[in-house]
N, C-alpha and C. Protein backbone atom coordinates (compact mmCIF):
# COMPACT_ATOMS: atom_id res chain seq x y z
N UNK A 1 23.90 82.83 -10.28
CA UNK A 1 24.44 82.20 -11.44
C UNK A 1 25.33 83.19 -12.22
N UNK A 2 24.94 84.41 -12.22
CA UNK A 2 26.10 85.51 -13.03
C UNK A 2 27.43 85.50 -12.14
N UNK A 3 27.14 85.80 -10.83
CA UNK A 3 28.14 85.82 -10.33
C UNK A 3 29.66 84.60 -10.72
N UNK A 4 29.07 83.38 -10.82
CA UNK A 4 29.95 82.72 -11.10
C UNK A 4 30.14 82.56 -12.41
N UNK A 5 29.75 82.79 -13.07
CA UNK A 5 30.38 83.34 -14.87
C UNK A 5 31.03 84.39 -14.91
N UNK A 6 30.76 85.23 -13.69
CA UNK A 6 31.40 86.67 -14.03
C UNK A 6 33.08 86.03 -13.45
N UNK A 7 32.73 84.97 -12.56
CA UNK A 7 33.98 84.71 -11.95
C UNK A 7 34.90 83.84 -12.61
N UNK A 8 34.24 82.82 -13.42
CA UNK A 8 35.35 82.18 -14.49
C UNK A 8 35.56 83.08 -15.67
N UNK A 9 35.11 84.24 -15.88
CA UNK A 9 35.41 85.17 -17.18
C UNK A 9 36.85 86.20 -16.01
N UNK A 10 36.32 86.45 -15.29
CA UNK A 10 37.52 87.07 -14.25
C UNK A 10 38.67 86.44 -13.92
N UNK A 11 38.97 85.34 -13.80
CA UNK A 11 40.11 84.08 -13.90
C UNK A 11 40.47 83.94 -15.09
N UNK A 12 39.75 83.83 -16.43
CA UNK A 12 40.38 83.79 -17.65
C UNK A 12 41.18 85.13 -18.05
N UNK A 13 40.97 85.98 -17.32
CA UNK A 13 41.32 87.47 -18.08
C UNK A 13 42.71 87.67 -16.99
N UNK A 14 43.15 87.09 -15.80
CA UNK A 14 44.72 87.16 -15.69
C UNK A 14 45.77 87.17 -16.39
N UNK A 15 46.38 87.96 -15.67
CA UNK A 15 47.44 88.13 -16.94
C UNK A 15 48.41 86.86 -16.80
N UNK A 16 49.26 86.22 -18.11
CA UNK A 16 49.82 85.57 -18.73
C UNK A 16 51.35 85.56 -18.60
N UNK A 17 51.68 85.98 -17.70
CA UNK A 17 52.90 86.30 -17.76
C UNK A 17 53.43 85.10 -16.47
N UNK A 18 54.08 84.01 -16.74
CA UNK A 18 54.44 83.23 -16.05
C UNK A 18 53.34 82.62 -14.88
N UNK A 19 52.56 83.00 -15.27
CA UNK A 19 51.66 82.28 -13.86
C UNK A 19 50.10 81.26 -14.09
N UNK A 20 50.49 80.90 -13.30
CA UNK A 20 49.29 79.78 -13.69
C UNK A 20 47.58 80.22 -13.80
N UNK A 21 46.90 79.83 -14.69
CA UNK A 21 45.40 80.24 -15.03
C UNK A 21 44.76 79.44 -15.70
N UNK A 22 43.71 79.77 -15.74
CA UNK A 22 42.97 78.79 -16.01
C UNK A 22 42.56 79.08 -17.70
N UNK A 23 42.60 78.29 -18.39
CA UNK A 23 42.07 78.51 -20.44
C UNK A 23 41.14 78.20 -20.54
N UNK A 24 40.37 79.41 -20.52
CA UNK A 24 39.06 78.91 -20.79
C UNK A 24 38.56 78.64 -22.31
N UNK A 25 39.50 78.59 -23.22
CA UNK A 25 39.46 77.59 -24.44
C UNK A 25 39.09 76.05 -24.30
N UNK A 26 37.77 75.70 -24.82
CA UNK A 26 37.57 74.36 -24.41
C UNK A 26 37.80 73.63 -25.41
N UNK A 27 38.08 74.09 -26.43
CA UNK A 27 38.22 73.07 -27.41
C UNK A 27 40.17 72.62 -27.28
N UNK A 28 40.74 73.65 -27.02
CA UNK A 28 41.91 73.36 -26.83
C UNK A 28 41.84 72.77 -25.53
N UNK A 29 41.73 72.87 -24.46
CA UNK A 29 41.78 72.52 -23.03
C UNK A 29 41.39 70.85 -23.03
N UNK A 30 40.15 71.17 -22.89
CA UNK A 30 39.45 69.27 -22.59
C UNK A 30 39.95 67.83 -23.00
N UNK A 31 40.73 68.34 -24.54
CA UNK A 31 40.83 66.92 -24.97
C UNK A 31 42.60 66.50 -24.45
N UNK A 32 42.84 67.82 -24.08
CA UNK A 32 44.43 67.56 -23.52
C UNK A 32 44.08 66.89 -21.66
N UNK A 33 43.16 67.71 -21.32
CA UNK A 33 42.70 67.50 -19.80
C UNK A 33 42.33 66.06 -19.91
N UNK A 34 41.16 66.09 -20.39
CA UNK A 34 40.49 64.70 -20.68
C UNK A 34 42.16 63.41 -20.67
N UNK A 35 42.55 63.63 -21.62
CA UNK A 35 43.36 62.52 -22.19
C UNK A 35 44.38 62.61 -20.88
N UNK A 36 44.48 63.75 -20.35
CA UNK A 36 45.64 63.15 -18.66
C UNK A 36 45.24 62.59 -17.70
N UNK A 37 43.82 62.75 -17.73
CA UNK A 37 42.32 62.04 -16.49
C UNK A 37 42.53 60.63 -16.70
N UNK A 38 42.35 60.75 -18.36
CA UNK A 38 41.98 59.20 -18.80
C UNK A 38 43.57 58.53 -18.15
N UNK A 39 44.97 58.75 -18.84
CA UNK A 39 45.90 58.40 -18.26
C UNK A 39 46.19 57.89 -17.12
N UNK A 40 45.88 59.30 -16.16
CA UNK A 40 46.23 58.57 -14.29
C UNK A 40 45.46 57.42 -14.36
N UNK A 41 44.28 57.84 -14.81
CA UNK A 41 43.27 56.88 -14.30
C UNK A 41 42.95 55.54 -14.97
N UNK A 42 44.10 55.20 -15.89
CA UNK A 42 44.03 53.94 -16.80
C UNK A 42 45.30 54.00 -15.89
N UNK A 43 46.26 54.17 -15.70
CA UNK A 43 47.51 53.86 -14.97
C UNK A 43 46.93 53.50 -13.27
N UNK A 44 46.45 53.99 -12.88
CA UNK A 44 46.63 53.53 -11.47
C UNK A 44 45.40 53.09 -11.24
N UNK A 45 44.25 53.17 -12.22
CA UNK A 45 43.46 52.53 -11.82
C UNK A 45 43.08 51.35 -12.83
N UNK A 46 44.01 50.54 -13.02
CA UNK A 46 44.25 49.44 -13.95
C UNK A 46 44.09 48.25 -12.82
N UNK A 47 45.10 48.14 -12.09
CA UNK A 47 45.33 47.37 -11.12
C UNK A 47 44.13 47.11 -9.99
N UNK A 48 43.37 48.12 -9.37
CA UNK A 48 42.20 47.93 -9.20
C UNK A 48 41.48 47.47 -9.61
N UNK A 49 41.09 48.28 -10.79
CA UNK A 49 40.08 47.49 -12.00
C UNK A 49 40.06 46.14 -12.13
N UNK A 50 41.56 45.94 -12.36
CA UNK A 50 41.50 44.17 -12.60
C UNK A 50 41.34 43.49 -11.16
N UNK A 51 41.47 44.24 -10.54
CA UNK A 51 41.62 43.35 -9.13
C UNK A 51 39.64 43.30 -8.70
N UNK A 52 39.19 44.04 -8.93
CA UNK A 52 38.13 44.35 -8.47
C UNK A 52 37.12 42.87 -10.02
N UNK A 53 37.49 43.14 -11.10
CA UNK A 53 37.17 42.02 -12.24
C UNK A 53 36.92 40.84 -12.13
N UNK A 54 38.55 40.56 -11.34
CA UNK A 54 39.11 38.89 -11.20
C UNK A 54 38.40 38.50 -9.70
N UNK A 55 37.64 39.49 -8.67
CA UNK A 55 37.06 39.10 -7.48
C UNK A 55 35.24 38.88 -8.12
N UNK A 56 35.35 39.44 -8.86
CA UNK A 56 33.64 39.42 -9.48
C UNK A 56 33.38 38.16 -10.15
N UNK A 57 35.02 38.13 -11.11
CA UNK A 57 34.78 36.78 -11.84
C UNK A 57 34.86 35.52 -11.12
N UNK A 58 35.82 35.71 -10.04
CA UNK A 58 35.90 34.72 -9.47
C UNK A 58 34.56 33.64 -8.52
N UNK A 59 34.02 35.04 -7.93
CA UNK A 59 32.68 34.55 -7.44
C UNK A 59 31.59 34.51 -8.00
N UNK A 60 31.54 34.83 -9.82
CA UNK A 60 30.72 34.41 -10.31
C UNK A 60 31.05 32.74 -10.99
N UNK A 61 32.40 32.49 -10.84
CA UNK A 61 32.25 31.09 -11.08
C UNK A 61 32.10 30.41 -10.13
N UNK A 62 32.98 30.80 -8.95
CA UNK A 62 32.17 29.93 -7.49
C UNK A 62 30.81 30.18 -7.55
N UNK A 63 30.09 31.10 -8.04
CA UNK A 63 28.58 30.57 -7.83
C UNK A 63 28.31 29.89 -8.80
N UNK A 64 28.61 29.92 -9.85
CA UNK A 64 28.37 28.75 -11.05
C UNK A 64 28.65 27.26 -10.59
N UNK A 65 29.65 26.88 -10.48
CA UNK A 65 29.89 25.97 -9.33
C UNK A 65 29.46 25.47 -8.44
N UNK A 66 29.19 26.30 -7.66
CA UNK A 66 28.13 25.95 -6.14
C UNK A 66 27.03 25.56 -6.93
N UNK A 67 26.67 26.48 -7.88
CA UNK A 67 24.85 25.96 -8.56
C UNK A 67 25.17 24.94 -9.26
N UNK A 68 26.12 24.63 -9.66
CA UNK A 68 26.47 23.16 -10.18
C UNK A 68 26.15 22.13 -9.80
N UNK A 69 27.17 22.28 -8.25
CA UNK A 69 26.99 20.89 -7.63
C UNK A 69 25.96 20.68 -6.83
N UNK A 70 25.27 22.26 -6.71
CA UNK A 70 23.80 21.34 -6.31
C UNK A 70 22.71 21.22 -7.48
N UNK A 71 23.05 21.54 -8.31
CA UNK A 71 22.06 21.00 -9.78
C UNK A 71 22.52 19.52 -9.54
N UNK A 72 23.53 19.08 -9.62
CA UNK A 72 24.02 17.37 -9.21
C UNK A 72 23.71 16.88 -8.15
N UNK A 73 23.24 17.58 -6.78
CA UNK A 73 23.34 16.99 -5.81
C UNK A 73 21.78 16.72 -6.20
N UNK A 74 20.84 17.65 -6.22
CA UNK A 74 19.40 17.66 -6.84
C UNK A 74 18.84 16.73 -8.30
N UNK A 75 19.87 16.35 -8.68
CA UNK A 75 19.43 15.38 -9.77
C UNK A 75 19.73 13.92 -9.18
N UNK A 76 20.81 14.00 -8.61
CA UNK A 76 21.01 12.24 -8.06
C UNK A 76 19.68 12.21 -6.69
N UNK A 77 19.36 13.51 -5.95
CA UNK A 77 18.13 13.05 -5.15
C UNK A 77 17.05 12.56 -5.95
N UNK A 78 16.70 13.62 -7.15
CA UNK A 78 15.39 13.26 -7.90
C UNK A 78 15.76 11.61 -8.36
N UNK A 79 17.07 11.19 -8.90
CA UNK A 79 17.34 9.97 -9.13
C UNK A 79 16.98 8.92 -8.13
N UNK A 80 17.12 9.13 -7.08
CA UNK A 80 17.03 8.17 -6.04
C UNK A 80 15.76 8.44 -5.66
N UNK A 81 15.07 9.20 -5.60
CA UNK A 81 13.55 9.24 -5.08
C UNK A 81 13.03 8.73 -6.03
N UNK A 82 12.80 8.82 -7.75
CA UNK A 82 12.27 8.18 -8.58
C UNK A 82 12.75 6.33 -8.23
N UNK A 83 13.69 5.59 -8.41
CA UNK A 83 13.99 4.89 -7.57
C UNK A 83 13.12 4.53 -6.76
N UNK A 84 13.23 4.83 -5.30
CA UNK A 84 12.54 5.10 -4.30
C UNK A 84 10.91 4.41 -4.88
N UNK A 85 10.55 5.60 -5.61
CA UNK A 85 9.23 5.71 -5.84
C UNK A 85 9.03 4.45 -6.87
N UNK A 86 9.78 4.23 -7.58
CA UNK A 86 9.77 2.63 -8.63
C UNK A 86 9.44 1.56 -7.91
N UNK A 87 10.67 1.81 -6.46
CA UNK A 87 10.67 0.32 -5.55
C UNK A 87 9.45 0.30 -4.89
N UNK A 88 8.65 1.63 -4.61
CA UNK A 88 7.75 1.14 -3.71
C UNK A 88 6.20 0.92 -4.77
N UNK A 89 6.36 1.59 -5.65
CA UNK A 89 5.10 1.10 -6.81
C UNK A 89 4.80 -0.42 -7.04
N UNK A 90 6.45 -0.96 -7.41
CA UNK A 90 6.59 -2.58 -7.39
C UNK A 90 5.90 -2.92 -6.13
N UNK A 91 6.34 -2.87 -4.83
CA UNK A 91 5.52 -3.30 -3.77
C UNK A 91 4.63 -2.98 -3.40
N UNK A 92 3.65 -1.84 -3.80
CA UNK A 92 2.60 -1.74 -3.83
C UNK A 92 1.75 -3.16 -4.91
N UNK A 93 2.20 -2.84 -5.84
CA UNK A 93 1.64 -3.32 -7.27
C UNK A 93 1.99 -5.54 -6.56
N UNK A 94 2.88 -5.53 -5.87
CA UNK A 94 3.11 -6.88 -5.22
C UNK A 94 2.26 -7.24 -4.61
N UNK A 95 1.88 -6.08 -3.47
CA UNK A 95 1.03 -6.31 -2.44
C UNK A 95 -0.78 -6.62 -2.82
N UNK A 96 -0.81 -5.53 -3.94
CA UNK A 96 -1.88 -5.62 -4.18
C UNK A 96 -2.24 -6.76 -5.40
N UNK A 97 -1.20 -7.20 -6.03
CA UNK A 97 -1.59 -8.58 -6.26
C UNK A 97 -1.61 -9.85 -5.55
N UNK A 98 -0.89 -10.00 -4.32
CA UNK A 98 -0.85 -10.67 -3.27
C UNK A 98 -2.13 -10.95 -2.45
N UNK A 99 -2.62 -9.48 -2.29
CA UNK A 99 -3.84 -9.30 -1.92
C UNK A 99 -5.20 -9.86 -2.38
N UNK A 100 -4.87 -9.50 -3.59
CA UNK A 100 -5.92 -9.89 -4.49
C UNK A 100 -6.47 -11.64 -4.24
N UNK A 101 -5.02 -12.60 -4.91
CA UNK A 101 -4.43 -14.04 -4.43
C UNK A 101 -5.15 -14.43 -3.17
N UNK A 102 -4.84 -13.35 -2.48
CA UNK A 102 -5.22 -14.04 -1.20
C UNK A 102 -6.44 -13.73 -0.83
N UNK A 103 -7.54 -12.89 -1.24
CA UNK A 103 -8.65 -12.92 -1.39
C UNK A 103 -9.69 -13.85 -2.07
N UNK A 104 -8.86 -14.12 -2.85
CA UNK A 104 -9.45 -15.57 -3.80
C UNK A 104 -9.22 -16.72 -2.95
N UNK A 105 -8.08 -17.14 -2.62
CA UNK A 105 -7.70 -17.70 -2.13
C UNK A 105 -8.56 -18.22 -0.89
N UNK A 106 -8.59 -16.80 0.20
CA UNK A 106 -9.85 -17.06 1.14
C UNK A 106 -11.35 -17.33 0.65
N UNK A 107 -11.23 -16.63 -0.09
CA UNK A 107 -12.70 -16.83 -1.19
C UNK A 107 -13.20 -18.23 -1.31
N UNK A 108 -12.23 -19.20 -2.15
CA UNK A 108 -12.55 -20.32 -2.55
C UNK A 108 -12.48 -21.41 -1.21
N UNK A 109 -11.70 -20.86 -0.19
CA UNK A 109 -11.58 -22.04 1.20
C UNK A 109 -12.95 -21.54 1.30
N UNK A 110 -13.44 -20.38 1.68
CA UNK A 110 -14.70 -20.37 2.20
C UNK A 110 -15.92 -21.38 1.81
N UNK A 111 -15.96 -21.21 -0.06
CA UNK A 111 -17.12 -21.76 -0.69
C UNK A 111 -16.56 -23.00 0.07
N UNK A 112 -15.58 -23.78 -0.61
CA UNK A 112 -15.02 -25.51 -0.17
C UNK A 112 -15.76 -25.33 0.97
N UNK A 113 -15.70 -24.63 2.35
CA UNK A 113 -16.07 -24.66 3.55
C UNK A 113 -17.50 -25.23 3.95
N UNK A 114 -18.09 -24.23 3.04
CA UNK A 114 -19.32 -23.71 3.08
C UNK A 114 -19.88 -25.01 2.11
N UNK A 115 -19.60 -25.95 1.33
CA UNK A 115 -19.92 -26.64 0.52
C UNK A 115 -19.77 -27.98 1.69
N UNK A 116 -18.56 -28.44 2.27
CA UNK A 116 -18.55 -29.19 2.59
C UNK A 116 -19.47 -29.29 3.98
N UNK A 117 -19.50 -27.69 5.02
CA UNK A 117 -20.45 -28.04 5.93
C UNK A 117 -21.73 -28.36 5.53
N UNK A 118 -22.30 -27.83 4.04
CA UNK A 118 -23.43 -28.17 3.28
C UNK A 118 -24.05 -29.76 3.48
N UNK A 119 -22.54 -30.14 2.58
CA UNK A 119 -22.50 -32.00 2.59
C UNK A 119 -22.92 -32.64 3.73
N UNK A 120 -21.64 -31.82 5.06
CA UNK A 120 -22.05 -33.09 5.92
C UNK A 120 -23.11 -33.16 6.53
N UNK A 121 -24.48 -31.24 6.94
CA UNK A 121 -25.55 -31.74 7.17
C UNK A 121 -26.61 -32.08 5.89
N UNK A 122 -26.20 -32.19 5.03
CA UNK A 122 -27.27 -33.09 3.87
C UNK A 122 -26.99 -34.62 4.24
N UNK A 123 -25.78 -35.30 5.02
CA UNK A 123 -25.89 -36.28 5.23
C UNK A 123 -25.90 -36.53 6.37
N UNK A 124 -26.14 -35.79 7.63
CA UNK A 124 -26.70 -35.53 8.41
C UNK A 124 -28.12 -35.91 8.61
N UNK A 125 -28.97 -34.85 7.67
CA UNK A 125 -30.30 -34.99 7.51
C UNK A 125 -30.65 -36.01 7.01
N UNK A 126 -30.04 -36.52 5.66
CA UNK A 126 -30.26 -37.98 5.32
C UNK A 126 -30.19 -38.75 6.25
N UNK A 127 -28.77 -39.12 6.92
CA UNK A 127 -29.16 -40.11 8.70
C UNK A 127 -30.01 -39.75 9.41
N UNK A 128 -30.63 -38.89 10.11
CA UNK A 128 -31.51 -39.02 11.00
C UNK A 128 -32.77 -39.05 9.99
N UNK A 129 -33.26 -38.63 8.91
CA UNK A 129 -34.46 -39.45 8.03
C UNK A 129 -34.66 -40.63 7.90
N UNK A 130 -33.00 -41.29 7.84
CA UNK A 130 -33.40 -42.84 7.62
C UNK A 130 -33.64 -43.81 9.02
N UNK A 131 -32.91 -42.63 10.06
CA UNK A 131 -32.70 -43.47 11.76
C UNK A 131 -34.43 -43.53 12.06
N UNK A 132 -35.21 -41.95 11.68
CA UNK A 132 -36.47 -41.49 11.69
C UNK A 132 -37.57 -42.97 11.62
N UNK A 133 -37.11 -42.93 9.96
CA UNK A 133 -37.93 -44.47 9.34
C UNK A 133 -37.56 -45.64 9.89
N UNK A 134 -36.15 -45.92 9.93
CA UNK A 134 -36.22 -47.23 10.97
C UNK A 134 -36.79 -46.88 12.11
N UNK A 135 -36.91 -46.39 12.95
CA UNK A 135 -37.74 -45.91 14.00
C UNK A 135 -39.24 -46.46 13.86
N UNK A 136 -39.88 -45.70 13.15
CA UNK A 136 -41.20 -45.57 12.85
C UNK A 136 -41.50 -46.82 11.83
N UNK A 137 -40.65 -47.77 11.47
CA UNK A 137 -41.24 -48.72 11.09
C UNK A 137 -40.79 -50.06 12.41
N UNK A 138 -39.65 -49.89 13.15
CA UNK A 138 -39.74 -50.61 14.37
C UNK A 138 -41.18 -49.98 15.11
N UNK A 139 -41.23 -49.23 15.03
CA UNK A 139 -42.54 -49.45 16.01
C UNK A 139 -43.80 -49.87 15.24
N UNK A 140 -44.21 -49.73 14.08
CA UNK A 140 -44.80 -50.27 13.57
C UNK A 140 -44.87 -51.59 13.39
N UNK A 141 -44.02 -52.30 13.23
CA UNK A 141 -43.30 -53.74 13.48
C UNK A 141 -43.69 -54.07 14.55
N UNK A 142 -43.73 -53.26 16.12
CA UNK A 142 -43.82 -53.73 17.72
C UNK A 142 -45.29 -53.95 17.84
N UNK A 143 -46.11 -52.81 17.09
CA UNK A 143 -47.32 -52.81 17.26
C UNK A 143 -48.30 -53.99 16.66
N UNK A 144 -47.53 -53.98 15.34
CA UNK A 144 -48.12 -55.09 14.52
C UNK A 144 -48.10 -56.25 15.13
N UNK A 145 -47.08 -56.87 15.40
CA UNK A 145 -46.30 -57.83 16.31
C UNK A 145 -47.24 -58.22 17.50
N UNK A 146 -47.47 -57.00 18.51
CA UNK A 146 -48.27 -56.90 19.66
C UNK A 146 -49.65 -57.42 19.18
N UNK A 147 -50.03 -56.73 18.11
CA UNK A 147 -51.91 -56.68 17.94
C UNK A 147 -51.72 -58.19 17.34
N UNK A 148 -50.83 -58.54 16.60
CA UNK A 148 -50.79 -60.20 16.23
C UNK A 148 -50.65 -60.96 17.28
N UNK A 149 -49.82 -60.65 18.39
CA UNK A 149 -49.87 -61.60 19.57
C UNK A 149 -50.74 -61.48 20.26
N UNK A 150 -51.35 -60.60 20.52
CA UNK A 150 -52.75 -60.44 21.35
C UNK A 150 -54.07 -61.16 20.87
N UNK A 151 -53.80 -61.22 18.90
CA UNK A 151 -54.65 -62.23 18.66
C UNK A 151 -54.54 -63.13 18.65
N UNK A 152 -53.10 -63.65 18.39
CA UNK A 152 -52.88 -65.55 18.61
C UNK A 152 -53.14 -65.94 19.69
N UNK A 153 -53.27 -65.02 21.09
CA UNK A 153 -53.47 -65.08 22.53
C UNK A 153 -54.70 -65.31 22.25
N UNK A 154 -55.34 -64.23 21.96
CA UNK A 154 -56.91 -64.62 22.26
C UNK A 154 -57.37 -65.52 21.60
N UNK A 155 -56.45 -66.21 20.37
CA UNK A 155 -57.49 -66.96 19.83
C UNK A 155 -56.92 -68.53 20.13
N UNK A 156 -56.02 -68.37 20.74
CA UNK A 156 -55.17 -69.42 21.69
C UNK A 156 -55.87 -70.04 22.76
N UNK A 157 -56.27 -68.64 23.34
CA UNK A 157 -57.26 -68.48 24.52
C UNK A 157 -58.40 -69.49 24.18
N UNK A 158 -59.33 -68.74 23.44
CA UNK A 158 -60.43 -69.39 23.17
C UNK A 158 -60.89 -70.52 22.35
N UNK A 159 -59.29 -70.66 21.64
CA UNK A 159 -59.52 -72.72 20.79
C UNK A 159 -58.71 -73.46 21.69
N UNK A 160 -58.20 -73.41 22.69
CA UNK A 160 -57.19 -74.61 23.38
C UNK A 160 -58.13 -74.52 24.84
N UNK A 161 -57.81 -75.83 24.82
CA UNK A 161 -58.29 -76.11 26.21
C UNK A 161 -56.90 -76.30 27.13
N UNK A 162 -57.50 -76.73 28.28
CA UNK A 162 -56.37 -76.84 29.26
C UNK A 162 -55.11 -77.93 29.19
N UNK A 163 -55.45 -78.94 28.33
CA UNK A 163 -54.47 -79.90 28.17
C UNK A 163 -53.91 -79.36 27.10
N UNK A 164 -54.06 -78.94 25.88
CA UNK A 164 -54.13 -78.69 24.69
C UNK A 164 -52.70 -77.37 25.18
N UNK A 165 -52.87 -76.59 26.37
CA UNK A 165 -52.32 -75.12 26.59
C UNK A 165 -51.37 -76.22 27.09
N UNK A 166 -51.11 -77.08 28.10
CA UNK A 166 -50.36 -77.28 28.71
C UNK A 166 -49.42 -78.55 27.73
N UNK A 167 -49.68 -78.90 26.78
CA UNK A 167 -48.69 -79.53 25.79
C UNK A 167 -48.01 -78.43 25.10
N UNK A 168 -48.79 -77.40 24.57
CA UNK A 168 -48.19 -76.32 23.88
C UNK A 168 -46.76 -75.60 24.82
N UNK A 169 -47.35 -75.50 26.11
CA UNK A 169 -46.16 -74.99 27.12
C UNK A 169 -44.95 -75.72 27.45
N UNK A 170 -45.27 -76.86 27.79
CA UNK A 170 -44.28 -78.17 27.08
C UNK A 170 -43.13 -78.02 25.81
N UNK A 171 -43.78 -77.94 25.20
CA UNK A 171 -42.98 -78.10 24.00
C UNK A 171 -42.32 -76.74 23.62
N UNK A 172 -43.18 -75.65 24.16
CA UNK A 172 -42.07 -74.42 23.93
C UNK A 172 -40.78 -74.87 24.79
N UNK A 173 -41.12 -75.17 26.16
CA UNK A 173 -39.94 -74.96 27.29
C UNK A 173 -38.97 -76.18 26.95
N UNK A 174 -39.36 -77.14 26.18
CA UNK A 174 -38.04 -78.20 25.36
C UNK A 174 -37.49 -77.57 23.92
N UNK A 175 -38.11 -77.13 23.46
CA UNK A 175 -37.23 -75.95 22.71
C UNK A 175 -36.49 -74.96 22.87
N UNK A 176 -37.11 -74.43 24.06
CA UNK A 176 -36.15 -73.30 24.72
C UNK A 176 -34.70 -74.01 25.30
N UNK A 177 -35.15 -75.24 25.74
CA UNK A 177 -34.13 -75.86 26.78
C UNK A 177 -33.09 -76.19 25.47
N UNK A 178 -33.56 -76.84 23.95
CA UNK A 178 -32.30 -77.43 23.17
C UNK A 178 -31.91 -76.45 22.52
N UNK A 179 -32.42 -75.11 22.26
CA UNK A 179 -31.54 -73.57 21.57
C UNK A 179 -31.01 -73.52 22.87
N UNK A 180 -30.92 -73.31 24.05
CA UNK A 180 -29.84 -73.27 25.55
C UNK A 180 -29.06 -74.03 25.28
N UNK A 181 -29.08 -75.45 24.77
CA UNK A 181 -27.55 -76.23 24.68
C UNK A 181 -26.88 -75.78 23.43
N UNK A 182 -27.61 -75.29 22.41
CA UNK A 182 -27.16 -75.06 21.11
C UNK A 182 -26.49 -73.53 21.40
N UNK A 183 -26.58 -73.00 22.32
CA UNK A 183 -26.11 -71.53 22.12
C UNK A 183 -24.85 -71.94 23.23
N UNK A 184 -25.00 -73.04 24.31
CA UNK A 184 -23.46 -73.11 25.37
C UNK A 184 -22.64 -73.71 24.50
């Protein structure tokens, strides 16, 4: 580190006589140096500068832009999916009142169903109860009928004599014979 102080104190101490050296006066030196730095370098590097500015600015508005139009492209999707999502809530919200409708709907055919197969064997059961009793009072009727003819027989039998049977047989078979003309 001395060495090179010894060496800018050794460069300042040339002699002055037409030749170039270095001043190691900084208060005089720098602001003249400084201000010729600043110069070139506002002169030729102006045109850069701006050129290098107007490429920064430029693609910071193309990206402003680009994020633009997809902030727009992203709001008309969210637009159309809300949409979307509206139309299909409605048809949900359709379906499931449809559904509903038609659950009732099957609901109440069923009971009707279920009511009317009710009906027709309650009248079902009512006919064969009443076919039952006519039944069971025809035979009651056959029997009665029978045990009455078995007694008019026997007691036919045992109060008629043989002439007495054979007028009676008579006179059925001329009755039979005039209901035969009455029925041709």
């Amino acid at each position: 580190m001395k060495k090179l102080t010894d060496s800018f104190v050794y460069l300042g101490h040339w002699p002055s006589a037409g030749s170039f050296g270095f001043n190691t006066d900084i208060l005089a030196t720098n602001p003249i140096n400084l201000s010729v730095v600043l110069g070139v370098l506002i002169f030729f590097g102006k045109g850069v500068l701006n050129d290098l500015l107007d490429n920064r600015k430029q693609r910071i508005l193309n990206t402003i832009r680009n994020s633009e139009e997809l902030r727009e492209g992203a709001i008309e999707q969210l637009e159309n999916a809300r949409a979307r999502l509206r139309k299909v809530e409605m048809e949900a919200d359709q379906f499931r009142v449809n559904g509903y409708s038609e659950i009732e709907r099957e609901k109440l055919n069923l009971i009707n169903s279920t009511y009317k197969t009710l009906q027709q064997l309650e009248n079902y059961k009512n006919e064969t109860i009443h076919f039952e009793q006519q039944r069971a009072i025809n035979q009651v009727r056959q029997r009665v009928f029978q045990q009455a003819l078995q007694g008019a027989i026997g007691t036919l039998n045992s109060c008629l004599s043989n002439e007495l049977h054979l007028r009676t047989i008579n006179a059925n078979i001329s009755m039979f014979g005039t209901m035969k003309e009455i029925t041709n």
